[in-house]
Every structure is written in structure tokens, then in C-alpha cells.
C-alpha atoms as a PDB file:
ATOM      1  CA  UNK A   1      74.709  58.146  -4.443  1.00  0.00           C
ATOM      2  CA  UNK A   2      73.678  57.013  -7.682  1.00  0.00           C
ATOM      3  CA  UNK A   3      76.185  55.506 -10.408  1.00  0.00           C
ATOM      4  CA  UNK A   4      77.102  57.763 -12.811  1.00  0.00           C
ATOM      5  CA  UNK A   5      79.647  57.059 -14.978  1.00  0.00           C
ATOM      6  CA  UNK A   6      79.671  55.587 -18.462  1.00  0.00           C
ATOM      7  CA  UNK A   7      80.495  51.727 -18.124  1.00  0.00           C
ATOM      8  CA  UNK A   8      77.916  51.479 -15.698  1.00  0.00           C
ATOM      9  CA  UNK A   9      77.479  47.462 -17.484  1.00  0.00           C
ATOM     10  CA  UNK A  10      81.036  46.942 -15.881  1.00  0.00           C
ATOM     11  CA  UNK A  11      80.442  48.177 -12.341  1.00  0.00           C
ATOM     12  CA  UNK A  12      76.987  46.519 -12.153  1.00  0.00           C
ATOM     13  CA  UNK A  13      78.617  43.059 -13.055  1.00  0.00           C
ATOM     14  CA  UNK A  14      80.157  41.752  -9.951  1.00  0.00           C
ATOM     15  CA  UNK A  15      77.231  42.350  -8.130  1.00  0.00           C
ATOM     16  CA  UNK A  16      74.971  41.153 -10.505  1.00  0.00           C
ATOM     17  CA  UNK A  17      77.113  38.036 -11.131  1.00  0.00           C
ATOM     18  CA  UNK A  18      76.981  37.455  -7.250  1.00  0.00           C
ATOM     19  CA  UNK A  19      73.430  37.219  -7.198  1.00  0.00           C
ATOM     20  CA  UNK A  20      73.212  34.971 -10.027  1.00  0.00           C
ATOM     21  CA  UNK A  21      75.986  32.621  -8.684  1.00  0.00           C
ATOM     22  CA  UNK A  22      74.441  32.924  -5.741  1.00  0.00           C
ATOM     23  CA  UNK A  23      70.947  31.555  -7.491  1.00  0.00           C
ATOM     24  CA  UNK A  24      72.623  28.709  -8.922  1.00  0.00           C
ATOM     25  CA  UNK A  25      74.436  27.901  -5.887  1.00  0.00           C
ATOM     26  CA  UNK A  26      71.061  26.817  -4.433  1.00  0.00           C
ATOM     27  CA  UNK A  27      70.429  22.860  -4.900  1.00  0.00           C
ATOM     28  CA  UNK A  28      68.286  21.640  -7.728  1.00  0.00           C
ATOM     29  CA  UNK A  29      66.417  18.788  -5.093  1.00  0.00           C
ATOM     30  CA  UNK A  30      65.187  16.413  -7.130  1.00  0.00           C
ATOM     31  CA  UNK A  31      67.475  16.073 -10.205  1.00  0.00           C
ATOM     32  CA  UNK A  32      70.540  16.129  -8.229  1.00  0.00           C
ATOM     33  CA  UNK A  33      69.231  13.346  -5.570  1.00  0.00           C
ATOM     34  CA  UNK A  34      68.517  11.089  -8.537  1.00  0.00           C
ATOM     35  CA  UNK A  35      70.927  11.620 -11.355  1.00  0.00           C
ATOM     36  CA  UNK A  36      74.097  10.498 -11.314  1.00  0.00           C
ATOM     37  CA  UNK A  37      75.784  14.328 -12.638  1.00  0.00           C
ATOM     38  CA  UNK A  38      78.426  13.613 -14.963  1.00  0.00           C
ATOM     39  CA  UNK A  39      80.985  16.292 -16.558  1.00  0.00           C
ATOM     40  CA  UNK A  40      81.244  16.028 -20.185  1.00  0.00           C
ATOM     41  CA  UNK A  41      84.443  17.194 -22.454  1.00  0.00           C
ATOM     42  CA  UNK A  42      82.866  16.696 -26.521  1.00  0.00           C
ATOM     43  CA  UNK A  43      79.196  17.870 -28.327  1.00  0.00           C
ATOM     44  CA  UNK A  44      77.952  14.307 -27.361  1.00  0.00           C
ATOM     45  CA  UNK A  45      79.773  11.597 -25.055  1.00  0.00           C
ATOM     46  CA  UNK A  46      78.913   7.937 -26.179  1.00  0.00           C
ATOM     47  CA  UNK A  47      77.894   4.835 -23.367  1.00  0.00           C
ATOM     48  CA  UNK A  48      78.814   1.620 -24.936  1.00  0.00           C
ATOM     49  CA  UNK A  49      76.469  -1.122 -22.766  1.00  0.00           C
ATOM     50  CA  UNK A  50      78.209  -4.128 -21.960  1.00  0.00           C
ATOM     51  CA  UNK A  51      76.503  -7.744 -21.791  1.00  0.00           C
ATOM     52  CA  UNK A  52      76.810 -10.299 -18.710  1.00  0.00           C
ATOM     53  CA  UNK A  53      79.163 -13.119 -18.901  1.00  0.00           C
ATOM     54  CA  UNK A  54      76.688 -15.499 -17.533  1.00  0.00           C
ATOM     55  CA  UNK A  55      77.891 -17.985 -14.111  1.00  0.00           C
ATOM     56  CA  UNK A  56      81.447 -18.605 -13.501  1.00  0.00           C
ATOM     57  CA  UNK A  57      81.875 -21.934 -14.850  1.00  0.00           C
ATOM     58  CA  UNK A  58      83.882 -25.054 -12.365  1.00  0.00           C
ATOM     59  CA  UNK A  59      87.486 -24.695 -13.025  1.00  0.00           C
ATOM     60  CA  UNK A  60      89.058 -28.002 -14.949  1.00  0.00           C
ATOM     61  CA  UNK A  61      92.633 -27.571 -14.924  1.00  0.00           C
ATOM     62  CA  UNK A  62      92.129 -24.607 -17.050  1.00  0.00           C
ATOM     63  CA  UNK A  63      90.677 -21.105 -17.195  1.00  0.00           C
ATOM     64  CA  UNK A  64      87.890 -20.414 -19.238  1.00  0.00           C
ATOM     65  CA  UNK A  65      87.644 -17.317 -20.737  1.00  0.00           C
ATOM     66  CA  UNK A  66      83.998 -15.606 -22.301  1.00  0.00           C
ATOM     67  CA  UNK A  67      83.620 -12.883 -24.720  1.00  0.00           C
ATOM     68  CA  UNK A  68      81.231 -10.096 -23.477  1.00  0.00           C
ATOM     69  CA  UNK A  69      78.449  -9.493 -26.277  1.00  0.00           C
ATOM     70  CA  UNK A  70      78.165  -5.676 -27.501  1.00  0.00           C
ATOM     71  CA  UNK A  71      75.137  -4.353 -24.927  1.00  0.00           C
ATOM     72  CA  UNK A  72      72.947  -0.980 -26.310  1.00  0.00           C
ATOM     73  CA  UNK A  73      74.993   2.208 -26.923  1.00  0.00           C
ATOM     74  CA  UNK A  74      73.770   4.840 -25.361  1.00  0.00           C
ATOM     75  CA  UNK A  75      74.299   8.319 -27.070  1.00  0.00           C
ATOM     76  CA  UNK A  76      73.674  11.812 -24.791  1.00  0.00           C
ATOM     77  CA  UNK A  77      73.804  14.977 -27.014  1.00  0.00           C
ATOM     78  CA  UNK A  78      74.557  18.216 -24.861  1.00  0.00           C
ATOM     79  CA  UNK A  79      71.831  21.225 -25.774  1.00  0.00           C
ATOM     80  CA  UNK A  80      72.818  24.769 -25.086  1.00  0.00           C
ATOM     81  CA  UNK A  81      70.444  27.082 -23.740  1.00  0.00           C
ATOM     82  CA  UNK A  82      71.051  30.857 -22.770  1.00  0.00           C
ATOM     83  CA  UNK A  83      68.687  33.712 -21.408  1.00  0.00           C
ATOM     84  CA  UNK A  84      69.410  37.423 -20.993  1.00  0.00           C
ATOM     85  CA  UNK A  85      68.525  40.576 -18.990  1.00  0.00           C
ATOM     86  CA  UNK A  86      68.645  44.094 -19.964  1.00  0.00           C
ATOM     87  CA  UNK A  87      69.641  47.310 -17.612  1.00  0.00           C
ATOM     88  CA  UNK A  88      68.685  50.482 -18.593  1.00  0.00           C
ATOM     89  CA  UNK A  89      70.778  52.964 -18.263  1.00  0.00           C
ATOM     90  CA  UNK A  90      67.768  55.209 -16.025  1.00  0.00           C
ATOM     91  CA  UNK A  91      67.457  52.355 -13.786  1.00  0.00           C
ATOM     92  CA  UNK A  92      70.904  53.234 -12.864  1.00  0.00           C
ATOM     93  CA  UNK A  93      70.736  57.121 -12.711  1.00  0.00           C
ATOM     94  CA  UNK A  94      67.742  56.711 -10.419  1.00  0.00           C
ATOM     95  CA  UNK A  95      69.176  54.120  -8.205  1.00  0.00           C
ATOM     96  CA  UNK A  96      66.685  51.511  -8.791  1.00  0.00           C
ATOM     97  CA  UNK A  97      69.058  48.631  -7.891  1.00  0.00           C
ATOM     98  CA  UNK A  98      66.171  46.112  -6.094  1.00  0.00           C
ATOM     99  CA  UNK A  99      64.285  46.201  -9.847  1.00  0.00           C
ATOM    100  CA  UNK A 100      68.143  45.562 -11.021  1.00  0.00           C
ATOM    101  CA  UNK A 101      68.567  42.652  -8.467  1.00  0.00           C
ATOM    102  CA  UNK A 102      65.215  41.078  -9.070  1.00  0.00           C
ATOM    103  CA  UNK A 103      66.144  40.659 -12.664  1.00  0.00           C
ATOM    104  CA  UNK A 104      69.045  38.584 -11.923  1.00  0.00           C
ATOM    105  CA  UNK A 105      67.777  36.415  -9.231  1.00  0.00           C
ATOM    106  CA  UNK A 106      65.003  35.908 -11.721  1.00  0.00           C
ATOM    107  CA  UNK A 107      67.250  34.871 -14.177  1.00  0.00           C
ATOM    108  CA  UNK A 108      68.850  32.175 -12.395  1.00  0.00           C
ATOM    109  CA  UNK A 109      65.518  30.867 -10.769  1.00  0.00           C
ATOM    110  CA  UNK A 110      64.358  30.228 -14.588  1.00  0.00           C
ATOM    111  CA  UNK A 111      68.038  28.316 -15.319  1.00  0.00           C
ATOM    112  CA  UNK A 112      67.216  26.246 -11.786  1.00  0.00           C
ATOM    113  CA  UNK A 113      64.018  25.830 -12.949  1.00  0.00           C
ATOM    114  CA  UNK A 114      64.907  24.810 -16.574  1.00  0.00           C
ATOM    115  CA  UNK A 115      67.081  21.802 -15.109  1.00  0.00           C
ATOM    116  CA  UNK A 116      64.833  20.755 -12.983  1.00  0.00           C
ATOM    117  CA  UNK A 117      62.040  20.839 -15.927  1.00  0.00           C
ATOM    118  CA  UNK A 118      64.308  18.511 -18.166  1.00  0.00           C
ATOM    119  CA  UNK A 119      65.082  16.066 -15.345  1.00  0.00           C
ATOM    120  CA  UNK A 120      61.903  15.320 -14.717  1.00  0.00           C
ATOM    121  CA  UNK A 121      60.807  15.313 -18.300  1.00  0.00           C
ATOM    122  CA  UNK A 122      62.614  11.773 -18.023  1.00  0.00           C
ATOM    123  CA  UNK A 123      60.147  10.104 -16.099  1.00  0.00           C
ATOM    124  CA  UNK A 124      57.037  12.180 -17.554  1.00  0.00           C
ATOM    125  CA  UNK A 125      58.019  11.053 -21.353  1.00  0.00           C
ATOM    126  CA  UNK A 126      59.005   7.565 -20.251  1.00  0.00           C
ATOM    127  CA  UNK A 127      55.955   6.027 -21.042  1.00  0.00           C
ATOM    128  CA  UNK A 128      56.091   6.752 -24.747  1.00  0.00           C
ATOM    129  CA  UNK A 129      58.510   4.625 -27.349  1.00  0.00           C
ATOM    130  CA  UNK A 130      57.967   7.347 -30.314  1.00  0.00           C
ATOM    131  CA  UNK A 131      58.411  10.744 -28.741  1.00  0.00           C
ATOM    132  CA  UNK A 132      60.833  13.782 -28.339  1.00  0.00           C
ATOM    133  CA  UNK A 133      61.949  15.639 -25.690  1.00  0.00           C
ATOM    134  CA  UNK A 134      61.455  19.871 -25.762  1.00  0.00           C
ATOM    135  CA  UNK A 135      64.890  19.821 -27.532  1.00  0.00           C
ATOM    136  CA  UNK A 136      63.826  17.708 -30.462  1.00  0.00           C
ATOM    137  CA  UNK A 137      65.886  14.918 -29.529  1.00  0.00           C
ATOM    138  CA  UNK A 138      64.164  11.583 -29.306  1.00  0.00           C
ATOM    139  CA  UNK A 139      63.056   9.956 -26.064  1.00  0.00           C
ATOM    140  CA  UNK A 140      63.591   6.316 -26.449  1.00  0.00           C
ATOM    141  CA  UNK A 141      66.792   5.013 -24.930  1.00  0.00           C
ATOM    142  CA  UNK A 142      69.736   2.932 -26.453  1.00  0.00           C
ATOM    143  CA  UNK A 143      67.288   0.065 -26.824  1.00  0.00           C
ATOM    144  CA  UNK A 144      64.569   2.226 -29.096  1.00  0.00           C
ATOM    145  CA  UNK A 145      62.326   2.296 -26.888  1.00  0.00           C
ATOM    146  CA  UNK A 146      61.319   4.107 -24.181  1.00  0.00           C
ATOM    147  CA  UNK A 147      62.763   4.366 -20.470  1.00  0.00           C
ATOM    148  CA  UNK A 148      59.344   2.385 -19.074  1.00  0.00           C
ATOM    149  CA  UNK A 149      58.116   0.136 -21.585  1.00  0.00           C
ATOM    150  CA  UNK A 150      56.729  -3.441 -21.942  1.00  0.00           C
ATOM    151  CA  UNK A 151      59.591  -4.382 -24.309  1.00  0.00           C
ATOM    152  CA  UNK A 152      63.049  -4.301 -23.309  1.00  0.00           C
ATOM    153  CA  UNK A 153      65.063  -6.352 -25.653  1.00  0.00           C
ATOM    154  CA  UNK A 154      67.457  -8.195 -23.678  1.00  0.00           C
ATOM    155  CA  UNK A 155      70.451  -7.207 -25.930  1.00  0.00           C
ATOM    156  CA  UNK A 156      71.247  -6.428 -29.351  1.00  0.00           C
ATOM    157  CA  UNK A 157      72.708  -9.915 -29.813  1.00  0.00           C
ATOM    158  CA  UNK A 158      69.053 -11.426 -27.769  1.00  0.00           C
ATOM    159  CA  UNK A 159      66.552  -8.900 -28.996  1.00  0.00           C
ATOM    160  CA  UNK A 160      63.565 -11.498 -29.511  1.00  0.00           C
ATOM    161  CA  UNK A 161      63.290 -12.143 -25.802  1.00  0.00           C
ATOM    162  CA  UNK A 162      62.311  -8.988 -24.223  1.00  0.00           C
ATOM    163  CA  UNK A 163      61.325  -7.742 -20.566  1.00  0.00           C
ATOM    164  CA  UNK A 164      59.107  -5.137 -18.807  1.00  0.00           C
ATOM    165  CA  UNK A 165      59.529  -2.520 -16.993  1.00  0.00           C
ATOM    166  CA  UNK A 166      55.808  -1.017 -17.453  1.00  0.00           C
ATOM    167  CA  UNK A 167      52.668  -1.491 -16.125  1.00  0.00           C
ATOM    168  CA  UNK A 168      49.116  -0.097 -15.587  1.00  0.00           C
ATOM    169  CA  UNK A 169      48.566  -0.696 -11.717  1.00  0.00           C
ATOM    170  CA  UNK A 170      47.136   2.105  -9.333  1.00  0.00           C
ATOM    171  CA  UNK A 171      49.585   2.515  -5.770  1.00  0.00           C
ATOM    172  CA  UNK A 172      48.171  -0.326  -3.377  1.00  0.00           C
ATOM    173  CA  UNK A 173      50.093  -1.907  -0.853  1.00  0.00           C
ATOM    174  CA  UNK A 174      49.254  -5.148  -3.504  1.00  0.00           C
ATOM    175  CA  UNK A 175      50.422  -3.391  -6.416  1.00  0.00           C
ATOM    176  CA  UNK A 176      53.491  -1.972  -4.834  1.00  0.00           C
ATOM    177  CA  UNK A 177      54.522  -5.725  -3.416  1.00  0.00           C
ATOM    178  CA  UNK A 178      54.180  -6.791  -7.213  1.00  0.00           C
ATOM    179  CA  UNK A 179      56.085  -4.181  -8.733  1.00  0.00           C
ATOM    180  CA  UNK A 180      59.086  -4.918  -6.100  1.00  0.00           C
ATOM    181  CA  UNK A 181      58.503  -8.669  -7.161  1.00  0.00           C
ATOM    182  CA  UNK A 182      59.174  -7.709 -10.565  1.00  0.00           C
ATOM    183  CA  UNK A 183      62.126  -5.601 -10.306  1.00  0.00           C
ATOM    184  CA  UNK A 184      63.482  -8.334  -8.081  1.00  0.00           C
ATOM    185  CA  UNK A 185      62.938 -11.136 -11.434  1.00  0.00           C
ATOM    186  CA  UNK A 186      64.779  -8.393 -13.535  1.00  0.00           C
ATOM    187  CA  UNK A 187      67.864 -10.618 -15.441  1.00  0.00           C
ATOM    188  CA  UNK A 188      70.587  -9.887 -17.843  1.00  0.00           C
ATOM    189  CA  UNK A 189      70.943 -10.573 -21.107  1.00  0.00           C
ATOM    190  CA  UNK A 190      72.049 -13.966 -20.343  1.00  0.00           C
ATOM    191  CA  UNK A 191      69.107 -14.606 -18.297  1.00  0.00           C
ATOM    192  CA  UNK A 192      70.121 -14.009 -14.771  1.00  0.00           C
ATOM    193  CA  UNK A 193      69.062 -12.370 -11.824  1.00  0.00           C
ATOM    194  CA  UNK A 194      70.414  -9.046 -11.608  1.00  0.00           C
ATOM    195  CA  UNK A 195      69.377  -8.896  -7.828  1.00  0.00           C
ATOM    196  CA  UNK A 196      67.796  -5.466  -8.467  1.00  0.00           C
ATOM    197  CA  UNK A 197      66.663  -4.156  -4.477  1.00  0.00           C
ATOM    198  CA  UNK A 198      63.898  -1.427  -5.074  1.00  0.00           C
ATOM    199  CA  UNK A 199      64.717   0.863  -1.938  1.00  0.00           C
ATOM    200  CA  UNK A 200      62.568   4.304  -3.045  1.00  0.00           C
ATOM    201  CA  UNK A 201      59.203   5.055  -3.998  1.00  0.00           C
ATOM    202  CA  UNK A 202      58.870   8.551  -6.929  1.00  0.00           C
ATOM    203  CA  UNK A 203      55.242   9.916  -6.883  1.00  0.00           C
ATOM    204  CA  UNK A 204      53.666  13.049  -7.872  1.00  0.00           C
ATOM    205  CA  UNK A 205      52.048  15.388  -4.978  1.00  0.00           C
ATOM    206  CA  UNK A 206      48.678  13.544  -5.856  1.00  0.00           C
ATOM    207  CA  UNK A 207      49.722  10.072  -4.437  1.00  0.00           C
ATOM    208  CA  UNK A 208      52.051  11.789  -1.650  1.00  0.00           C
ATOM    209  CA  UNK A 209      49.188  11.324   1.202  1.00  0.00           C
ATOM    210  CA  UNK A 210      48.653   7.548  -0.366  1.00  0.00           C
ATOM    211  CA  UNK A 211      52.681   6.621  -0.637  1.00  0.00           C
ATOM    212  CA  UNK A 212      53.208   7.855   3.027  1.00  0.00           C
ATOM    213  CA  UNK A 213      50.693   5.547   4.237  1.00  0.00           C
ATOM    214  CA  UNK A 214      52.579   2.693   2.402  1.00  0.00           C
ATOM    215  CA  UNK A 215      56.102   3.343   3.774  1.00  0.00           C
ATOM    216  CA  UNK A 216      56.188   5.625   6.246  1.00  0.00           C
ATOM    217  CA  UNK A 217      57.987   4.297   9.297  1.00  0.00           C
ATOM    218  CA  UNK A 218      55.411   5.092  11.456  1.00  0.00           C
ATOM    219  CA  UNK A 219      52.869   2.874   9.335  1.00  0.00           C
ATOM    220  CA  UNK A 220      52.921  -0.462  11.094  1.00  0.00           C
ATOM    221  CA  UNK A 221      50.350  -1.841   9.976  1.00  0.00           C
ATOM    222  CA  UNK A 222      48.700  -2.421   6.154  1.00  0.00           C
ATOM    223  CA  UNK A 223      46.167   0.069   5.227  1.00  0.00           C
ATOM    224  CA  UNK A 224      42.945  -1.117   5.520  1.00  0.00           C
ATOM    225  CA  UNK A 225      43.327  -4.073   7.229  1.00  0.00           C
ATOM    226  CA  UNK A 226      41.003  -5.105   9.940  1.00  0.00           C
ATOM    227  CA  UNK A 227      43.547  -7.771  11.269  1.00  0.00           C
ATOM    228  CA  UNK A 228      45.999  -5.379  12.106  1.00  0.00           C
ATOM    229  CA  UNK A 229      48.892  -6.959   9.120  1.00  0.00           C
ATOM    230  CA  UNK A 230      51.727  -5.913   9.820  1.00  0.00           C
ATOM    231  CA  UNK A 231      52.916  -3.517   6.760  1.00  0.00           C
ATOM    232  CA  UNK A 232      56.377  -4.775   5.614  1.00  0.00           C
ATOM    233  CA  UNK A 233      56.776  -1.819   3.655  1.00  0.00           C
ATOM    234  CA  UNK A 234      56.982   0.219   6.756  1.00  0.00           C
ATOM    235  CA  UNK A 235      60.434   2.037   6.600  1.00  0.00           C
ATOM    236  CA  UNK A 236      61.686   0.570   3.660  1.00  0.00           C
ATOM    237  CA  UNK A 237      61.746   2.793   0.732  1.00  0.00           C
ATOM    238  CA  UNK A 238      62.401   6.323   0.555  1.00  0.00           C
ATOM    239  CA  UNK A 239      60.101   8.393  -0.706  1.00  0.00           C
ATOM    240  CA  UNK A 240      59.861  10.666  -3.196  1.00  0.00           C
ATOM    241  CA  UNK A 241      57.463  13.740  -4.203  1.00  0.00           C
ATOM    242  CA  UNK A 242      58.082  15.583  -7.249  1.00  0.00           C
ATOM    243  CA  UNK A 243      56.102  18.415  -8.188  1.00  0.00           C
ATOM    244  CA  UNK A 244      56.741  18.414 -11.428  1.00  0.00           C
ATOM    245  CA  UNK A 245      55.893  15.096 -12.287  1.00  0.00           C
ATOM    246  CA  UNK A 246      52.359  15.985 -14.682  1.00  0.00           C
ATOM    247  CA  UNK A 247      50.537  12.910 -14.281  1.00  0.00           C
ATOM    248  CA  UNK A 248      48.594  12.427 -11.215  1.00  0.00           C
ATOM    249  CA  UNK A 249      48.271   8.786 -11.237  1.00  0.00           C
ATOM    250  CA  UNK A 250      51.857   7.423 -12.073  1.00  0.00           C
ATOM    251  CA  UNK A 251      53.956   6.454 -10.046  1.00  0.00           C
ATOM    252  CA  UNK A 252      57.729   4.776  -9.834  1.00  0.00           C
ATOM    253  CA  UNK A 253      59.905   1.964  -7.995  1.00  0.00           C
ATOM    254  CA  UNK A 254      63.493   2.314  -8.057  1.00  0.00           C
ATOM    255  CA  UNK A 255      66.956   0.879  -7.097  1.00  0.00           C
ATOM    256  CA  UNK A 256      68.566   3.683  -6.303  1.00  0.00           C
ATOM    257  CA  UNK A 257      72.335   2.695  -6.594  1.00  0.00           C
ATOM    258  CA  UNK A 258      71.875   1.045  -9.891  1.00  0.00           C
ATOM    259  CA  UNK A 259      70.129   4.591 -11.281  1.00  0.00           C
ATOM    260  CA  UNK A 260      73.202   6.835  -9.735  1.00  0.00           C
ATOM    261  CA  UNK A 261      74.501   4.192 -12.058  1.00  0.00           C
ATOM    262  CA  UNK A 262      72.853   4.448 -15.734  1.00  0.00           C
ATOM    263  CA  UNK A 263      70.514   7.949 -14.977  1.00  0.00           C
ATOM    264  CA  UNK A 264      73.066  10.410 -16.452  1.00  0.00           C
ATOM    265  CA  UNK A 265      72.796  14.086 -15.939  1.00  0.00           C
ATOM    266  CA  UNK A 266      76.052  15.391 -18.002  1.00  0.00           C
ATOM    267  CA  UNK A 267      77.434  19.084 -17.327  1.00  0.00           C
ATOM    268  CA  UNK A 268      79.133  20.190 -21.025  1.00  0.00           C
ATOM    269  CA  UNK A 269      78.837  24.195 -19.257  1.00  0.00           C
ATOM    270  CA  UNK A 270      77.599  24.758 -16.080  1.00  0.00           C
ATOM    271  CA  UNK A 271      75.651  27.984 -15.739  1.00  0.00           C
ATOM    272  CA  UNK A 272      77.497  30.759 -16.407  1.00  0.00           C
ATOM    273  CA  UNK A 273      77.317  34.739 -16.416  1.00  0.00           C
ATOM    274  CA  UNK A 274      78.941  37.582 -18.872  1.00  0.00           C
ATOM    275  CA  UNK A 275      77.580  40.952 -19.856  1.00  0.00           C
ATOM    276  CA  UNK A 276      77.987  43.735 -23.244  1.00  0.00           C
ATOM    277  CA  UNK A 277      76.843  47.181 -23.469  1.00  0.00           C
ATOM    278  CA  UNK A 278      74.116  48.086 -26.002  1.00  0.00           C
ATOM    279  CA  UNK A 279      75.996  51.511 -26.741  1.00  0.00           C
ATOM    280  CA  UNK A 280      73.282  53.488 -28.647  1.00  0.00           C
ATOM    281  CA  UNK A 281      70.410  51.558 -26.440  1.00  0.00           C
ATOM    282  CA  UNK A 282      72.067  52.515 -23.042  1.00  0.00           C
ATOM    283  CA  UNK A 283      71.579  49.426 -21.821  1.00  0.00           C
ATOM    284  CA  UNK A 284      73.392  46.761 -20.368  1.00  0.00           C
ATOM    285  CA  UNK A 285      72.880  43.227 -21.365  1.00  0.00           C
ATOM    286  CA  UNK A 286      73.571  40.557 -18.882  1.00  0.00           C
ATOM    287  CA  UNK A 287      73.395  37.353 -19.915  1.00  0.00           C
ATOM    288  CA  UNK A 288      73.444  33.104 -18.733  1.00  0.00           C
ATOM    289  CA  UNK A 289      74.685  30.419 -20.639  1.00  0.00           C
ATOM    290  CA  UNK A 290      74.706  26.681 -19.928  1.00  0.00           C
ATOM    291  CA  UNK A 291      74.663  23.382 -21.986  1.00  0.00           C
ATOM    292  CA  UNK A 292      73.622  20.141 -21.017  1.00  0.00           C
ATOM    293  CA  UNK A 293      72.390  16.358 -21.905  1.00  0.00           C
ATOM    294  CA  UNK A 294      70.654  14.124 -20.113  1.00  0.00           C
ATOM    295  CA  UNK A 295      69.509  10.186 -20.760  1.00  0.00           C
ATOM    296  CA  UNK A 296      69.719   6.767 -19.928  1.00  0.00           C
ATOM    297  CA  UNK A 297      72.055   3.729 -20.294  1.00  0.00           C
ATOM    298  CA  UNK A 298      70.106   1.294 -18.871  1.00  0.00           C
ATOM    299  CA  UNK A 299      66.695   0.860 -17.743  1.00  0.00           C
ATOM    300  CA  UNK A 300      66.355  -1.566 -15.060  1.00  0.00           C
ATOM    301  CA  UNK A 301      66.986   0.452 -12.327  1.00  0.00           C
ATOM    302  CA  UNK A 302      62.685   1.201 -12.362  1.00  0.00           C
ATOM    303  CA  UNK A 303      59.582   0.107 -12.995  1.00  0.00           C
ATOM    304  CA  UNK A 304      56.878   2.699 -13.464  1.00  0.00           C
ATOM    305  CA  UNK A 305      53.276   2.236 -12.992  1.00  0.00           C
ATOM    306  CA  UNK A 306      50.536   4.524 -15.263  1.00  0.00           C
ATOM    307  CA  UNK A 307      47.157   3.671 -14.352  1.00  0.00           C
ATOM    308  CA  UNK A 308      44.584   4.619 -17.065  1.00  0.00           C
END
């Protein structure tokens, strides 16, 4: 029978809460496969970049010790963001509990969905060095400028020499072979090879049917070719489709243990769920909660192409 007592907010709660927990408990599956998810303990945790030491010099009857230089610090403000649902008071007289339940699963779809959003707003405002993200903060890393861009400074302490990690080429099975080449000549600050090893292939749904004929395992041979080639890409990168990547034509390489590494996804509040009553509105208000940063410490984990 229906609920009919006064602090109907308080006996609709665990149920409510249930479904919302429930929501959230489903996986976010992009942002989670490539951020590294930190938990953070402060407003705004700090990543002080460290530079390379350079090769181990012979030993002559004494160590040599190096000084590290001061790399890029990196710093990830966490943004709070909340959203709320209101039961009336009728919905509970008349037992109308799916319109009840539909409101909360909503809710946490839209705090999945606002994760998800963010993450990928990494890779769709990487292009730019002067832009903000939907929170206001700005986009450009530790380096001041953007995640993809055609110059990196090598450190603070080397900032005339620079590097790229940007380019302009359409997805070829030519174009992906150079973009691997250049991740591969990707150094530290002291000039040396970093031995970067692109291993997965981000596209939009656009170049999905394109990327799978580049590295599928079952593509043997190089599109196209009349000689049969064999495709060395078969296999060797995992791929990637986001749907929420906006741009139809871009497309990215990565190393995927060095961005677990510096792609930083930091929890300050995970999504939570509380609720008031509205006394003279007879309503109860449910709401969500959660806070959050997200950002970069170092950028040579990927090279992203943007063809015009």
C-alpha cells in the first residue's frame, strides 16, 4: 500500500540511494581505461616534474653524483559539482515509485556522464595552447601549452629547444608508421631517448571502420596494396573508439603505461548521495555531490594527429 506517513524523504532514501549507488557502480569505459585515477586529500594537489640525469657516466675510483634540474609543475585543482531531484509528496500518496526511480537512475547517468564528458574534454581541447576547460580553468599543461602541441619546451632549465607532439596527418597506414617513428625519437630534457613504445590507437567513431583496418589482427596485409605487404601493424595496438571525441578527423597514438603514468584523474569526493525535506513544499530533495580534477604531468605519452 502506499506510504503514508510524514518523513516519507527518510523512508524513500535507502532505496533511492541504492539505485543511485547502483548507477555509479557501473564503469565509466573510457576514462577509467586511460586515466591513471588518483585519490586526492587538499583543494588542489601539486606534481613537481623531475628532469633526467642524462647516461651513467664510467666509474673512476669514485662516484659521481648529478643534480636533477626542476622539471614543469603540474598543478590539478579539484571542481565540485552537485545535481538534485525533487519528490513530491503526491508521487508518494499515489504510489508512483517507477517515476520516483527513474529520477534517480537519471541522476546518476548525468554524474557518469559528466565524468566521462570531462575526460574526454582532455583530448578534444588538446589541440589549443590558449583555452579553458567548462570549469574555467585553463587547458595548457605545466609547460603552458597545450597537451598536443608543436612546442614542448624540453624543461624549464632547456626551454629554447622544444619538441612535438602535434601534427596535421589524416590515419594512413603511412601516417600512422610516422607518428610511431616520432613517439619512438621522443627524448628528455637532456636529450635522450625516452624509448616511448606506442601500443594503442584513440579515434572517434568516424575513423573506427579506417583504424580497424590498420590494426586489427585479422588485417594481414596493408590496405590497398596490390602486392599483398604484409601490414606490421596487424595486432599491435589496441584500439580505441570514443564517442565523445567531437572531431571526426583526429586521431591519437599512445604509450599506454607511460599515460597510466602522467594522465591524472584525481577523486577529492567520489559521488555521493544525501536528501532534506522541503517542509512547506512537500517535497523531498535528493541530492549528488562529487568533486574532481583532472590534467596532465607530462605529455609524451601521445602524439595526436588533426587533419584540417
Amino acid at each position: 500500500m502506499p506510504l503514508q506517513s510524514g518523513n516519507f524523504p527518510d523512508l524513500l532514501k535507502p532505496g533511492l540511494k541504492n539505485i543511485f549507488d547502483v548507477g555509479m557502480s557501473q564503469p565509466r569505459p573510457i576514462m577509467e581505461m586511460l586515466f591513471g585515477v588518483e585519490t586526492s586529500t587538499r583543494f588542489q594537489e601539486s606534481y613537481q616534474g623531475m628532469g633526467a640525469t642524462g647516461l651513467v657516466p664510467p666509474f673512476e675510483g669514485s662516484v659521481a653524483y648529478h643534480d636533477f634540474d626542476a622539471g614543469y609543475r603540474t598543478d590539478i585543482q579539484n571542481y565540485e559539482f552537485a545535481m538534485g531531484i525533487q519528490v513530491e509528496r503526491r508521487l508518494v500518496d499515489d504510489d508512483q515509485y517507477g517515476q520516483i526511480r527513474r529520477r534517480a537512475s537519471n541522476m546518476a547517468v548525468a554524474f557518469n556522464n559528466t565524468a566521462e564528458t570531462d575526460a574526454a574534454n582532455v583530448f578534444i581541447n588538446g589541440f589549443t595552447d590558449s583555452g579553458t576547460n567548462r570549469m574555467g580553468a585553463s587547458t595548457n599543461g605545466g609547460d603552458d601549452v597545450g597537451l598536443l602541441s608543436a612546442a614542448h619546451p624540453h624543461s624549464p632549465a632547456n626551454s629554447n629547444n622544444t619538441q612535438a607532439n602535434e601534427g596535421t596527418l589524416a590515419l594512413t597506414i603511412d601516417n600512422l608508421d610516422t607518428t610511431r617513428q616520432a613517439m619512438r625519437s621522443f627524448t628528455d630534457d637532456k636529450s635522450q631517448l625516452l624509448g616511448v613504445n606506442p601500443d594503442m590507437l584513440l579515434v572517434p567513431p568516424e575513423l573506427e571502420r579506417t583504424a580497424t583496418q590498420l590494426v586489427n589482427q585479422r588485417a594481414i596485409y596493408e590496405p590497398g596494396s596490390a602486392q599483398y605487404d604484409v601490414n606490421m601493424f596487424s595486432g599491435r595496438f589496441q584500439l580505441v573508439v570514443w564517442d565523445r571525441l567531437t572531431d571526426s578527423n583526429a586521431w591519437f597514438l599512445i604509450d599506454s603505461a607511460l599515460m597510466k603514468q602522467h594522465l591524472i584523474w584525481q577523486w577529492r569526493i567520489r559521488p555521493e548521495f544525501s536528501q532534506a525535506e522541503d517542509f512547506d513544499g512537500l517535497t523531498a530533495k535528493f541530492r549528488g555531490y562529487m568533486r574532481y580534477g583532472v590534467g596532465w604531468t607530462d605529455w609524451r605519452w601521445v602524439y595526436g594527429q588533426n587533419p584540417s
